[in-house]
C-alpha atoms as a PDB file:
ATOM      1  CA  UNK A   1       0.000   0.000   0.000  1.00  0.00           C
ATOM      2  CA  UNK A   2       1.533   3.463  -0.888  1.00  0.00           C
ATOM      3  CA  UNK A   3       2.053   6.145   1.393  1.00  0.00           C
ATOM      4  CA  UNK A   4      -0.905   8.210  -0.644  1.00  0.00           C
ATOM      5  CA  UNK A   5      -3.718   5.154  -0.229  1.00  0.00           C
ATOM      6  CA  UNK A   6      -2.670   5.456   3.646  1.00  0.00           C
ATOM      7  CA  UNK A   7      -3.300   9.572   3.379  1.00  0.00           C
ATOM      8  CA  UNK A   8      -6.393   8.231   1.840  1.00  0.00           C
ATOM      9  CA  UNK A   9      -7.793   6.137   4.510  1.00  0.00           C
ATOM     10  CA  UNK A  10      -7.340   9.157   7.096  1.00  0.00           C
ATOM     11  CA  UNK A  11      -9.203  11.615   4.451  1.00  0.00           C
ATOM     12  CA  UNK A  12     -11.933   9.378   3.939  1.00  0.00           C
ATOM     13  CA  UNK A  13     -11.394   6.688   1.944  1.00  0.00           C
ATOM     14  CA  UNK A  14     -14.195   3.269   1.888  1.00  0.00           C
ATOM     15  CA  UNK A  15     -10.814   0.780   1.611  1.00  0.00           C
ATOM     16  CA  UNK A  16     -10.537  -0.104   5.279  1.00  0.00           C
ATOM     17  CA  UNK A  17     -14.429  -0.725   5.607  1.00  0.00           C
ATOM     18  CA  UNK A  18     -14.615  -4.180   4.422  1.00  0.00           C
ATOM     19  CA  UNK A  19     -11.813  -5.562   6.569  1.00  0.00           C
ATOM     20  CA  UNK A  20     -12.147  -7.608   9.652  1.00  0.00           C
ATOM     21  CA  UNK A  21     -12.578  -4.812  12.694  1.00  0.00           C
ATOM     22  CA  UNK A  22      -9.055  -4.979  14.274  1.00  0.00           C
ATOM     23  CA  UNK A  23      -7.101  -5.044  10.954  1.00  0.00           C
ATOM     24  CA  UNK A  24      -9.122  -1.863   9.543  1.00  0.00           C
ATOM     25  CA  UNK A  25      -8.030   0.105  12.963  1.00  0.00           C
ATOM     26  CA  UNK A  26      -4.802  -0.736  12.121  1.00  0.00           C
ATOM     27  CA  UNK A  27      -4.967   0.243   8.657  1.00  0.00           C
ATOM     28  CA  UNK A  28      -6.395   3.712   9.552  1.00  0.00           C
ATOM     29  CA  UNK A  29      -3.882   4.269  12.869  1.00  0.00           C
ATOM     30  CA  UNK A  30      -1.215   3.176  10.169  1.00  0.00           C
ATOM     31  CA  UNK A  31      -2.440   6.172   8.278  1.00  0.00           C
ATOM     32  CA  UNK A  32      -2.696   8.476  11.040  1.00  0.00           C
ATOM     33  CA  UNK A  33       1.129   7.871  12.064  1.00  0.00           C
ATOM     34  CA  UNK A  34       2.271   8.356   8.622  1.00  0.00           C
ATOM     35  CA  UNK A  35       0.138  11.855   8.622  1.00  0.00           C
ATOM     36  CA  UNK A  36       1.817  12.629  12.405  1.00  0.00           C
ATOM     37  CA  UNK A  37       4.877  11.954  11.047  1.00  0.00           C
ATOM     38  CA  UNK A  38       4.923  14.125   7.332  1.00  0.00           C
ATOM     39  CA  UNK A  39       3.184  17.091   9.360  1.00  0.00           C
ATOM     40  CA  UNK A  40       5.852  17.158  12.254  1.00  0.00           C
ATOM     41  CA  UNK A  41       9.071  15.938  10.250  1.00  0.00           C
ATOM     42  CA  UNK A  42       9.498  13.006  12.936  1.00  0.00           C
ATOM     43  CA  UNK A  43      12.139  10.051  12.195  1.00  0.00           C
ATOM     44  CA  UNK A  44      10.074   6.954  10.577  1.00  0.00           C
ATOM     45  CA  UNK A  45       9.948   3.907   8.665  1.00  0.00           C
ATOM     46  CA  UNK A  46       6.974   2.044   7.203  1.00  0.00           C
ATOM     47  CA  UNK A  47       6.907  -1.395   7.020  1.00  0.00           C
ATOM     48  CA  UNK A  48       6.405  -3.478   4.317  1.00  0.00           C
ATOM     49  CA  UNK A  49       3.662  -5.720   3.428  1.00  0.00           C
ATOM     50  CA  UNK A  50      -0.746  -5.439   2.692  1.00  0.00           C
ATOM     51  CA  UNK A  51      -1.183  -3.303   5.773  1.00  0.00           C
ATOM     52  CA  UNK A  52       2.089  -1.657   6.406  1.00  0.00           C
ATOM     53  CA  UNK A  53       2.753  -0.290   9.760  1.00  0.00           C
ATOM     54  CA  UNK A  54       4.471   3.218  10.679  1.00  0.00           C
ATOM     55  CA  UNK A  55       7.698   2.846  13.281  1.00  0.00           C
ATOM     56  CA  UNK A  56       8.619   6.036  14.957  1.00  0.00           C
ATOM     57  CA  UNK A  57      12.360   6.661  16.309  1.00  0.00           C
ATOM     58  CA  UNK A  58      13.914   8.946  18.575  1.00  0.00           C
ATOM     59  CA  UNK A  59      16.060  11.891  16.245  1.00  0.00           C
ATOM     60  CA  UNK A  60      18.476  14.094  16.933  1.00  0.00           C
ATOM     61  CA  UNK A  61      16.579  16.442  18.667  1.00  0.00           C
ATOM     62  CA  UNK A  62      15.354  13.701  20.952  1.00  0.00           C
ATOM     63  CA  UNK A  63      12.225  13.857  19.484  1.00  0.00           C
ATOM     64  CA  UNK A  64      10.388  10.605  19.098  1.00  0.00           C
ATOM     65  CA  UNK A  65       6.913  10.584  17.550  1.00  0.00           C
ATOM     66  CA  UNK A  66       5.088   7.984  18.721  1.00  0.00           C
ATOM     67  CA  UNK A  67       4.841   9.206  22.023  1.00  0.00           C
ATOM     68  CA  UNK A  68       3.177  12.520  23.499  1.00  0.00           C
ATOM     69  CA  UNK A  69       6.749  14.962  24.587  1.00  0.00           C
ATOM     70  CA  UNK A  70       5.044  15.405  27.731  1.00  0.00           C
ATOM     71  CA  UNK A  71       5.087  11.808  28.111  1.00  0.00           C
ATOM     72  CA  UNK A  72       7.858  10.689  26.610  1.00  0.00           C
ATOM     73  CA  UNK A  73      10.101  12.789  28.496  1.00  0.00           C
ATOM     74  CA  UNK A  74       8.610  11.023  31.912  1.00  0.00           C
ATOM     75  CA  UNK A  75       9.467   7.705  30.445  1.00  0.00           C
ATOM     76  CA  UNK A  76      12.762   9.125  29.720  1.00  0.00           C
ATOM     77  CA  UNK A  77      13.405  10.192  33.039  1.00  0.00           C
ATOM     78  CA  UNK A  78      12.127   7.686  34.619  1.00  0.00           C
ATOM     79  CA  UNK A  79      14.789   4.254  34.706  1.00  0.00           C
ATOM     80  CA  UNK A  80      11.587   1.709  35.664  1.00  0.00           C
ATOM     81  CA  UNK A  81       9.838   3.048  32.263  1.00  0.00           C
ATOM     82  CA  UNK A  82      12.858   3.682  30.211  1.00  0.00           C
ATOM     83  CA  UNK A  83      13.446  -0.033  29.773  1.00  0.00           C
ATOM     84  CA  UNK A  84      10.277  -0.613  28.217  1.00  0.00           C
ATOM     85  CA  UNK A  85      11.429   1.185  25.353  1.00  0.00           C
ATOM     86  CA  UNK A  86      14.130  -1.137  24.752  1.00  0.00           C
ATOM     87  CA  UNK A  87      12.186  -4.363  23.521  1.00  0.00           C
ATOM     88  CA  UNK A  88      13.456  -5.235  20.009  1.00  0.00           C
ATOM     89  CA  UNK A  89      10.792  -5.389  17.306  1.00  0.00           C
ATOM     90  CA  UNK A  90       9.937  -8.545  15.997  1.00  0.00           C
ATOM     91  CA  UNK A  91       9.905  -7.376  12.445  1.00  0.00           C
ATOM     92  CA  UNK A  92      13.493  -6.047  12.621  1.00  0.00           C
ATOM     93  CA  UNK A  93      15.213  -9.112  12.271  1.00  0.00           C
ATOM     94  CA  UNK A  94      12.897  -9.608   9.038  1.00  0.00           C
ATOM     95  CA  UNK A  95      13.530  -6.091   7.565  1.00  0.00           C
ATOM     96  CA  UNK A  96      16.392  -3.847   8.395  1.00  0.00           C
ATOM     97  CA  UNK A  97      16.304  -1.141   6.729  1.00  0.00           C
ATOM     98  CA  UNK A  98      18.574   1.165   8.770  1.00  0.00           C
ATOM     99  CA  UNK A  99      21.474  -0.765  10.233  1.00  0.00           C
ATOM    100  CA  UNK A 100      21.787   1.763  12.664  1.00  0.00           C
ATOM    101  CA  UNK A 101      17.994   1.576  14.008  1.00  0.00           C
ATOM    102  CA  UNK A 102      17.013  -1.633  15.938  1.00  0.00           C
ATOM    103  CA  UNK A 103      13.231  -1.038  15.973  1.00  0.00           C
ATOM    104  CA  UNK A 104      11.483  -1.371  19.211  1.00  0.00           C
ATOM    105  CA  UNK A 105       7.953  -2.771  19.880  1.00  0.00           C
ATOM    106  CA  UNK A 106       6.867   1.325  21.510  1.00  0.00           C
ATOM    107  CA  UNK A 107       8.017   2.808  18.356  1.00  0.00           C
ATOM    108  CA  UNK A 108       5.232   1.060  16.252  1.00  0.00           C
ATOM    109  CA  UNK A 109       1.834   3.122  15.674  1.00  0.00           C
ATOM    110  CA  UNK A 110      -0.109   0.468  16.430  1.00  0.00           C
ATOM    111  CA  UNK A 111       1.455  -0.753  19.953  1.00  0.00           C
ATOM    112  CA  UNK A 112      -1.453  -0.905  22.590  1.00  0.00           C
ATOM    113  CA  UNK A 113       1.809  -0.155  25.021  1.00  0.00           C
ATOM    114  CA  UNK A 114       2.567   2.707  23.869  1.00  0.00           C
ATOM    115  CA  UNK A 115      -0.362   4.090  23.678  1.00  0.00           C
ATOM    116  CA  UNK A 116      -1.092   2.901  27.873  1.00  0.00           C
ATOM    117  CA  UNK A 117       2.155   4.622  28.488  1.00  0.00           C
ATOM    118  CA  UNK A 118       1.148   8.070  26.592  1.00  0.00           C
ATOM    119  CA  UNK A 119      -1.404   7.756  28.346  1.00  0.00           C
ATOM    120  CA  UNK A 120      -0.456   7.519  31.724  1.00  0.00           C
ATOM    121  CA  UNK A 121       3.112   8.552  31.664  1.00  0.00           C
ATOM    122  CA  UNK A 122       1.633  11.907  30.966  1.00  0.00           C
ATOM    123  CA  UNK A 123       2.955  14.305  34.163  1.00  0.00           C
ATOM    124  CA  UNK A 124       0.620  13.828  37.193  1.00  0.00           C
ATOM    125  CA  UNK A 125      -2.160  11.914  35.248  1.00  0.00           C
ATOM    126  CA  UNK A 126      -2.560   9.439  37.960  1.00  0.00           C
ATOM    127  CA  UNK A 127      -3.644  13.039  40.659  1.00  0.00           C
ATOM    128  CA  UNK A 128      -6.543  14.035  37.678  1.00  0.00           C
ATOM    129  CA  UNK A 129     -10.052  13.661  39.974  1.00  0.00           C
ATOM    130  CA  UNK A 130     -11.603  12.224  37.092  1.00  0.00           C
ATOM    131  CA  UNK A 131      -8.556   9.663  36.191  1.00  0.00           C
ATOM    132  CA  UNK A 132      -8.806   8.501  39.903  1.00  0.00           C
ATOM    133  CA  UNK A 133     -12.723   8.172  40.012  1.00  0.00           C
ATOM    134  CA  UNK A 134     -12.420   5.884  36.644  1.00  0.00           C
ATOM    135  CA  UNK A 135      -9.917   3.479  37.962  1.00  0.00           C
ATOM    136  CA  UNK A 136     -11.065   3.558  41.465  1.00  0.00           C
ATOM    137  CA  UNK A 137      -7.352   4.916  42.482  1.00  0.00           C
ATOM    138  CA  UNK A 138      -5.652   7.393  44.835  1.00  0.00           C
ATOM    139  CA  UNK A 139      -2.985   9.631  44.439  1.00  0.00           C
ATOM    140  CA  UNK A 140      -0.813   7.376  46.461  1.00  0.00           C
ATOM    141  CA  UNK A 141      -0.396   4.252  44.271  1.00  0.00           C
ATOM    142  CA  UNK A 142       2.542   3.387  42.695  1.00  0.00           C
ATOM    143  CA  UNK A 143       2.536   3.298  38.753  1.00  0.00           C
ATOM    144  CA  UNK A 144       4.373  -0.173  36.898  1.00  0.00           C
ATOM    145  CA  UNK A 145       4.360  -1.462  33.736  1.00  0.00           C
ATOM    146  CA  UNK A 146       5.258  -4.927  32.741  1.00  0.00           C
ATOM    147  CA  UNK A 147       4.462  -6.405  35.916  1.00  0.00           C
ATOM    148  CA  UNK A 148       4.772 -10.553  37.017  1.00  0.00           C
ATOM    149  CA  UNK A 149       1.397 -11.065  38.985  1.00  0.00           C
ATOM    150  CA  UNK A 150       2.835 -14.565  39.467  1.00  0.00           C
ATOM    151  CA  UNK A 151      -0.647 -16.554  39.580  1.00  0.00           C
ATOM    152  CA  UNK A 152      -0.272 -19.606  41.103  1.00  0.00           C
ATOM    153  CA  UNK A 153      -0.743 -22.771  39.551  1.00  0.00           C
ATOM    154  CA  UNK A 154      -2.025 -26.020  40.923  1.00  0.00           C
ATOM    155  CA  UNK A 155       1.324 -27.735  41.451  1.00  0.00           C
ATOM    156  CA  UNK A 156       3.138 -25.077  43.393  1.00  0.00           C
ATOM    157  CA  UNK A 157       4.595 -23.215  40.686  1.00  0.00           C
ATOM    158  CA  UNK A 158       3.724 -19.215  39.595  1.00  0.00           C
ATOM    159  CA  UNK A 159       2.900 -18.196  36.276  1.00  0.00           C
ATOM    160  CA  UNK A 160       5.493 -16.070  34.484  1.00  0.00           C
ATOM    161  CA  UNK A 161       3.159 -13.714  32.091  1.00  0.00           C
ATOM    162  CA  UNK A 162       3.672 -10.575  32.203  1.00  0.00           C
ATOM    163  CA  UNK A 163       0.545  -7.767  32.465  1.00  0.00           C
ATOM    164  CA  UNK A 164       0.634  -4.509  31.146  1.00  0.00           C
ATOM    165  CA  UNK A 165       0.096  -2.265  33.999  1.00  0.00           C
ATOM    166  CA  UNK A 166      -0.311  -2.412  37.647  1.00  0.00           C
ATOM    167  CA  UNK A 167      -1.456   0.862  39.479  1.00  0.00           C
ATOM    168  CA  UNK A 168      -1.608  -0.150  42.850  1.00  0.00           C
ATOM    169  CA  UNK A 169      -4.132  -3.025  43.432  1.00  0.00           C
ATOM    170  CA  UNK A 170      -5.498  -2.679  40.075  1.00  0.00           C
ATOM    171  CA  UNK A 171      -4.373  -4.779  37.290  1.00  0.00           C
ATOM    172  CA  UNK A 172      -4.531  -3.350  33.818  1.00  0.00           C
ATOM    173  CA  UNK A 173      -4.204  -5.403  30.061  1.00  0.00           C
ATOM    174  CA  UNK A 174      -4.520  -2.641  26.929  1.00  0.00           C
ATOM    175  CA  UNK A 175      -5.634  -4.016  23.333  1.00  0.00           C
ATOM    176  CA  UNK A 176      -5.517  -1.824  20.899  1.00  0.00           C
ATOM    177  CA  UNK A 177      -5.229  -3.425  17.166  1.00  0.00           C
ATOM    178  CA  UNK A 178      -4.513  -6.853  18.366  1.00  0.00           C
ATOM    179  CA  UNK A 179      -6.565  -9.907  16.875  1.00  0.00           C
ATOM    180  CA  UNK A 180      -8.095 -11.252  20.360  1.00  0.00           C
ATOM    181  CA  UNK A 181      -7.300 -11.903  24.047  1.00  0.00           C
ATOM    182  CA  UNK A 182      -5.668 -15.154  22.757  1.00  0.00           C
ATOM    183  CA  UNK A 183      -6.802 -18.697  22.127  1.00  0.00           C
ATOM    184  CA  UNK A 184      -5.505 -21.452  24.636  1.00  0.00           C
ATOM    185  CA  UNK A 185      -5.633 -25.633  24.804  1.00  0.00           C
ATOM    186  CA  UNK A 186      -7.731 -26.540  27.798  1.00  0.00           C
ATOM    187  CA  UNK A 187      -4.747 -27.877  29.906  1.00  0.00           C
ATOM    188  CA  UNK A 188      -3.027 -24.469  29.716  1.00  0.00           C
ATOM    189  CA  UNK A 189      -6.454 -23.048  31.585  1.00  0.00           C
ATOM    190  CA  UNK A 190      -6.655 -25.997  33.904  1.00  0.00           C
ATOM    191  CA  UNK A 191      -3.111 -25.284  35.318  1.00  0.00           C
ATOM    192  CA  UNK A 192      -4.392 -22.671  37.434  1.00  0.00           C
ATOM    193  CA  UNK A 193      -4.925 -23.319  40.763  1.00  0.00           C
ATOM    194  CA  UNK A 194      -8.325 -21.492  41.142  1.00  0.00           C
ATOM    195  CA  UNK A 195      -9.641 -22.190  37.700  1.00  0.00           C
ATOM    196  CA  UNK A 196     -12.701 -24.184  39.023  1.00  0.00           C
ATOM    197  CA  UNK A 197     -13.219 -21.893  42.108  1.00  0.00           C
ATOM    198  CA  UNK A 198     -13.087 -18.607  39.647  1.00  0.00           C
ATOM    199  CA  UNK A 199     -14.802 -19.718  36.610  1.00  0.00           C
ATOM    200  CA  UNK A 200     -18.088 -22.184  35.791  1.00  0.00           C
ATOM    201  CA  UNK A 201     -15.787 -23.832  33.277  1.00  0.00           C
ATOM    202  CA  UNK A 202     -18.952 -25.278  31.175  1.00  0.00           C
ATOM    203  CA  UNK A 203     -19.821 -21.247  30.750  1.00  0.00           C
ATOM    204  CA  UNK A 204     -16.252 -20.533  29.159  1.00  0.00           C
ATOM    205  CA  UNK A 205     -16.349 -19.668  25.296  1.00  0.00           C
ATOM    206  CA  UNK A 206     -14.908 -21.939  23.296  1.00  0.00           C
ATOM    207  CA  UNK A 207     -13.563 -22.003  19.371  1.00  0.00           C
ATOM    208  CA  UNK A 208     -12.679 -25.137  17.847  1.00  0.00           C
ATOM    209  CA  UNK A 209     -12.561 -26.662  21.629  1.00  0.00           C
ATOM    210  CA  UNK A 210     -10.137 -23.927  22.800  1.00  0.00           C
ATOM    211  CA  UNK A 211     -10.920 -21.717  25.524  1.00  0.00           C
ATOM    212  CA  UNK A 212     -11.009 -17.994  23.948  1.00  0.00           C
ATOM    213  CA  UNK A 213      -9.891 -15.071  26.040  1.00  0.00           C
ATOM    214  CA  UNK A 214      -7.207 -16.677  27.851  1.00  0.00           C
ATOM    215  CA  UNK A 215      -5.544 -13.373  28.469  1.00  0.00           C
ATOM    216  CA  UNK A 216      -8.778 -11.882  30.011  1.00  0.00           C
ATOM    217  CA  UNK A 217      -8.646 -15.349  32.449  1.00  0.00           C
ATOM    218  CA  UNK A 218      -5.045 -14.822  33.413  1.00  0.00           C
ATOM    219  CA  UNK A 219      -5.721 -11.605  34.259  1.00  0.00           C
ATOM    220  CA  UNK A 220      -9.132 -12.385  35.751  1.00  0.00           C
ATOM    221  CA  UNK A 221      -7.161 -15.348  38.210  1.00  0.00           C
ATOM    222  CA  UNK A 222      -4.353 -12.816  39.145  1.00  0.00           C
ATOM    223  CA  UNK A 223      -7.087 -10.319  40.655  1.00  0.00           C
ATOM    224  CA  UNK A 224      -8.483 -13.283  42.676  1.00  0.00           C
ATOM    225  CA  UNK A 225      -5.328 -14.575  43.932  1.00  0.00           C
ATOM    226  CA  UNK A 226      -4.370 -10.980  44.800  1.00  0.00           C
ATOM    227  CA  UNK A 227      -7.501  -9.531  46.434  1.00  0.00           C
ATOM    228  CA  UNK A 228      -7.338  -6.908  43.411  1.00  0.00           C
ATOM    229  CA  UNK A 229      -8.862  -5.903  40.844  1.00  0.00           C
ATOM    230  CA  UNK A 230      -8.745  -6.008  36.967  1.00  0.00           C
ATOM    231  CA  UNK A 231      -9.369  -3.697  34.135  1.00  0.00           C
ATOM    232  CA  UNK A 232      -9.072  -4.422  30.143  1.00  0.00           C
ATOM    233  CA  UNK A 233      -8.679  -0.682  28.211  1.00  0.00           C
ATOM    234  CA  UNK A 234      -9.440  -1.443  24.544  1.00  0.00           C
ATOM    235  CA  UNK A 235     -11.323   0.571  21.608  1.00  0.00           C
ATOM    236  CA  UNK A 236     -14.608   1.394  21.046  1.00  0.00           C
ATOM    237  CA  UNK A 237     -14.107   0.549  17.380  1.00  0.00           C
ATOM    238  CA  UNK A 238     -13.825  -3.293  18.630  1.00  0.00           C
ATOM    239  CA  UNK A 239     -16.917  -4.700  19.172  1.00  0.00           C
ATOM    240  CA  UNK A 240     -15.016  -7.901  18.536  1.00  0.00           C
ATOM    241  CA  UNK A 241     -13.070  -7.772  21.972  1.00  0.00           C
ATOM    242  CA  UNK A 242     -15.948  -5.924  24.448  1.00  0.00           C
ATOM    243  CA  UNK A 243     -18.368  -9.169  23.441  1.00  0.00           C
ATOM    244  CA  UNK A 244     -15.485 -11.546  23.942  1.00  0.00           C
ATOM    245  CA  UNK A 245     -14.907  -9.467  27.161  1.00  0.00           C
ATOM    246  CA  UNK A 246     -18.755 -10.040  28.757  1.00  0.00           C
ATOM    247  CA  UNK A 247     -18.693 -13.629  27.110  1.00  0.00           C
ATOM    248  CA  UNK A 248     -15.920 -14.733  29.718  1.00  0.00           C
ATOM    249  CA  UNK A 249     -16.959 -12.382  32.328  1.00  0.00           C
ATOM    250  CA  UNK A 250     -20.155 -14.549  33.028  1.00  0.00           C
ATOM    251  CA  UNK A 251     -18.412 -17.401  33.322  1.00  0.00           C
ATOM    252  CA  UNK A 252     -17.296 -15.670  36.645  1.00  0.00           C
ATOM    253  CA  UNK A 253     -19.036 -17.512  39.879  1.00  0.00           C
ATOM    254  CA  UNK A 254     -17.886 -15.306  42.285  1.00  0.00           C
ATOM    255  CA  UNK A 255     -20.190 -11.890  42.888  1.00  0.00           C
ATOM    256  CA  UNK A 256     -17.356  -9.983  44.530  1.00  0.00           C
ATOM    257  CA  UNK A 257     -15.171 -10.453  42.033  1.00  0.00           C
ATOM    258  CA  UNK A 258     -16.897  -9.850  39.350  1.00  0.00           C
ATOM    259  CA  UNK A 259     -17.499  -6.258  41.324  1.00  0.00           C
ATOM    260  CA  UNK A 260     -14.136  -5.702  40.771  1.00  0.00           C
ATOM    261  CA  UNK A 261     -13.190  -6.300  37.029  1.00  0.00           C
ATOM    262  CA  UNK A 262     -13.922  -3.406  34.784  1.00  0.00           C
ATOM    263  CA  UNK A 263     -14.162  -2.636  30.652  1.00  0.00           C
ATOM    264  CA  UNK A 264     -13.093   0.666  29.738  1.00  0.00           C
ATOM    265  CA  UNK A 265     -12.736   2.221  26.444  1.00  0.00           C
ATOM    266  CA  UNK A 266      -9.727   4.151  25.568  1.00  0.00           C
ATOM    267  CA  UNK A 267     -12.536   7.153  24.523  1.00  0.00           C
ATOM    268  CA  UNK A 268     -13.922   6.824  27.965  1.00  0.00           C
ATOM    269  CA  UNK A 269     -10.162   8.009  29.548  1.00  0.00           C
ATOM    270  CA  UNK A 270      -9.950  10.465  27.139  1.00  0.00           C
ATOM    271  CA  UNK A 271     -12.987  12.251  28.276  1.00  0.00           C
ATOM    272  CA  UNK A 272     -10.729  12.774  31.554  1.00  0.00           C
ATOM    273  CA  UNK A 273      -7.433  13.447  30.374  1.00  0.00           C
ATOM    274  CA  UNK A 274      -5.910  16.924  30.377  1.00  0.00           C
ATOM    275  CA  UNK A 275      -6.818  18.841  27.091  1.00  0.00           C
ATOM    276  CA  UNK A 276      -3.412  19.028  25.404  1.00  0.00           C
ATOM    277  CA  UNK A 277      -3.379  15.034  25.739  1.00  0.00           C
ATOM    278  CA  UNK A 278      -6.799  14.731  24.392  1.00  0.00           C
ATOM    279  CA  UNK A 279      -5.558  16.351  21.283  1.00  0.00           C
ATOM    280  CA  UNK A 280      -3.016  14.169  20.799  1.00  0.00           C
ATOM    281  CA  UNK A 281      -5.102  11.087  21.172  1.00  0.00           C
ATOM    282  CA  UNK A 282      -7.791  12.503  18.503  1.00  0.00           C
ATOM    283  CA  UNK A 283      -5.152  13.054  16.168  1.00  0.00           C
ATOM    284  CA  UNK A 284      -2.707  10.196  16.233  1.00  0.00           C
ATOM    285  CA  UNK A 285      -5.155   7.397  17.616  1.00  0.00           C
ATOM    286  CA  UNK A 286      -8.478   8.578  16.313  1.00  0.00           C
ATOM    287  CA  UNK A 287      -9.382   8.390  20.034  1.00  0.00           C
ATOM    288  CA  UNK A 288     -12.467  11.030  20.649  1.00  0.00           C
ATOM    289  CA  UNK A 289     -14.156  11.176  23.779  1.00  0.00           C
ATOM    290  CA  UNK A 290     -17.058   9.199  23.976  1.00  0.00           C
ATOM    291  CA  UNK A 291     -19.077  12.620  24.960  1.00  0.00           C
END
């Protein structure tokens, strides 16, 4: 696809319409970084392939695009969320086409983890009233990203996934322009300690007798085992992941818990955010409040 079909798409082009849901988000976010980029003369790449994606890197000026400034200088000075930034692409060991750039996973357009991190790397976000009152959160919790919850499993040993976010007691996964919450054998699901005491395991979707939304149960059994709570932050362009979402959450037995596992969309935050980062989100995400 050309650079101009992907100016297209933003402009108002039909193309993306009659592709699965997740795959046309990515085609038009694809178009919105190349846009971001042209307009503000930021360091980028494009990948190659049907639906290329747009990878942003840091320039001279220490400018990198795929990130708010605001934000990315936080990250920057901030050693626990620096290192997130140095995960290697998967597609540059495919495609190199700067030897002196190893892409990273936060410099693509479409990375749901960089988007969590503009979001609330942005100075002070965490002390906005109405950023607290949406998570359930106080000024007081410590922010982490790419946390081990360590969920046990039934014979002794701790899972090893990672999560995106933790924010005091409140786990946090972010989906963006990924397929699903993951597909998994029925063994992988039964390893959990409190599988049966969590879930009504007859009540679990299944596809081609795989458990779907494995992701949203991992993150589901870490909340139990920790007394937390969990929260999934994904599009309201994805009808495809909210109806997974309620699909596995009545599968949950327990009342209480289900009291404390949340949906939110990433246009619900935005309603909440400061102004300057609202801007940013309606222009490089396509993110409008959902007021």
């Amino acid at each position: 696809m050309s650079d101009r079909s992907l100016e297209a798409i933003v402009t108002g082009s039909p193309w993306a319409g009659d592709l699965p849901t997740g795959l046309c988000l990515r085609t038009e976010l694809s178009a919105r970084g190349l846009r971001h980029a042209l307009m503000h003369g930021y360091l980028y790449e494009r990948t190659d392939g049907t639906i290329p994606s747009i990878l942003f890197g840091c320039d001279e000026e220490g400018r990198h695009g795929n990130f708010h400034p605001a934000s990315y200088r936080s990250i920057c000075a901030t050693p626990a969320w620096s290192r997130r930034l140095g995960k290697v692409h998967t597609g540059y060991w495919r495609v190199r086409v700067r030897a002196n750039w190893v892409w990273k996973e936060l410099d693509c357009s479409n990375s749901s983890d960089a988007l969590l991190m503009n979001i609330f790397c942005y100075p002070e976000l965490t002390d906005v009233p109405g950023v607290r009152a949406l998570l359930g959160s106080d000024r007081t919790q410590v922010l982490e990203f790419g946390v081990k919850p360590r969920t046990p499993f039934s014979n002794g040993r701790m899972d090893n996934t990672e999560i995106d976010m933790r924010l005091g007691d409140l786990l946090v996964e972010a989906k963006l322009t990924e397929s699903d919450f993951q597909v998994a054998d029925a063994r992988l699901v039964r390893r959990y300690r409190d599988v049966e005491t969590v879930f009504e395991m007859s009540e679990l979707p299944l596809r081609n007798e795989k458990h779907v939304g494995y992701q949203l149960m991992r993150g589901i059994l870490a909340a139990y085992a920790e007394g937390g709570s969990f929260c999934v932050f994904c599009d309201a362009r994805r009808p495809d992941l909210t109806e997974c979402w309620y699909r596995v959450m009545r599968a949950v037995r327990l009342y209480d818990l289900r009291c404390r596992l949340k949906l939110l969309t990433w246009q619900e935050l935005a309603e909440v955010v400061p102004r300057d980062l609202q801007e940013f989100l309606a222009v490089k995400y396509g993110i409008l409040p959902a007021r």
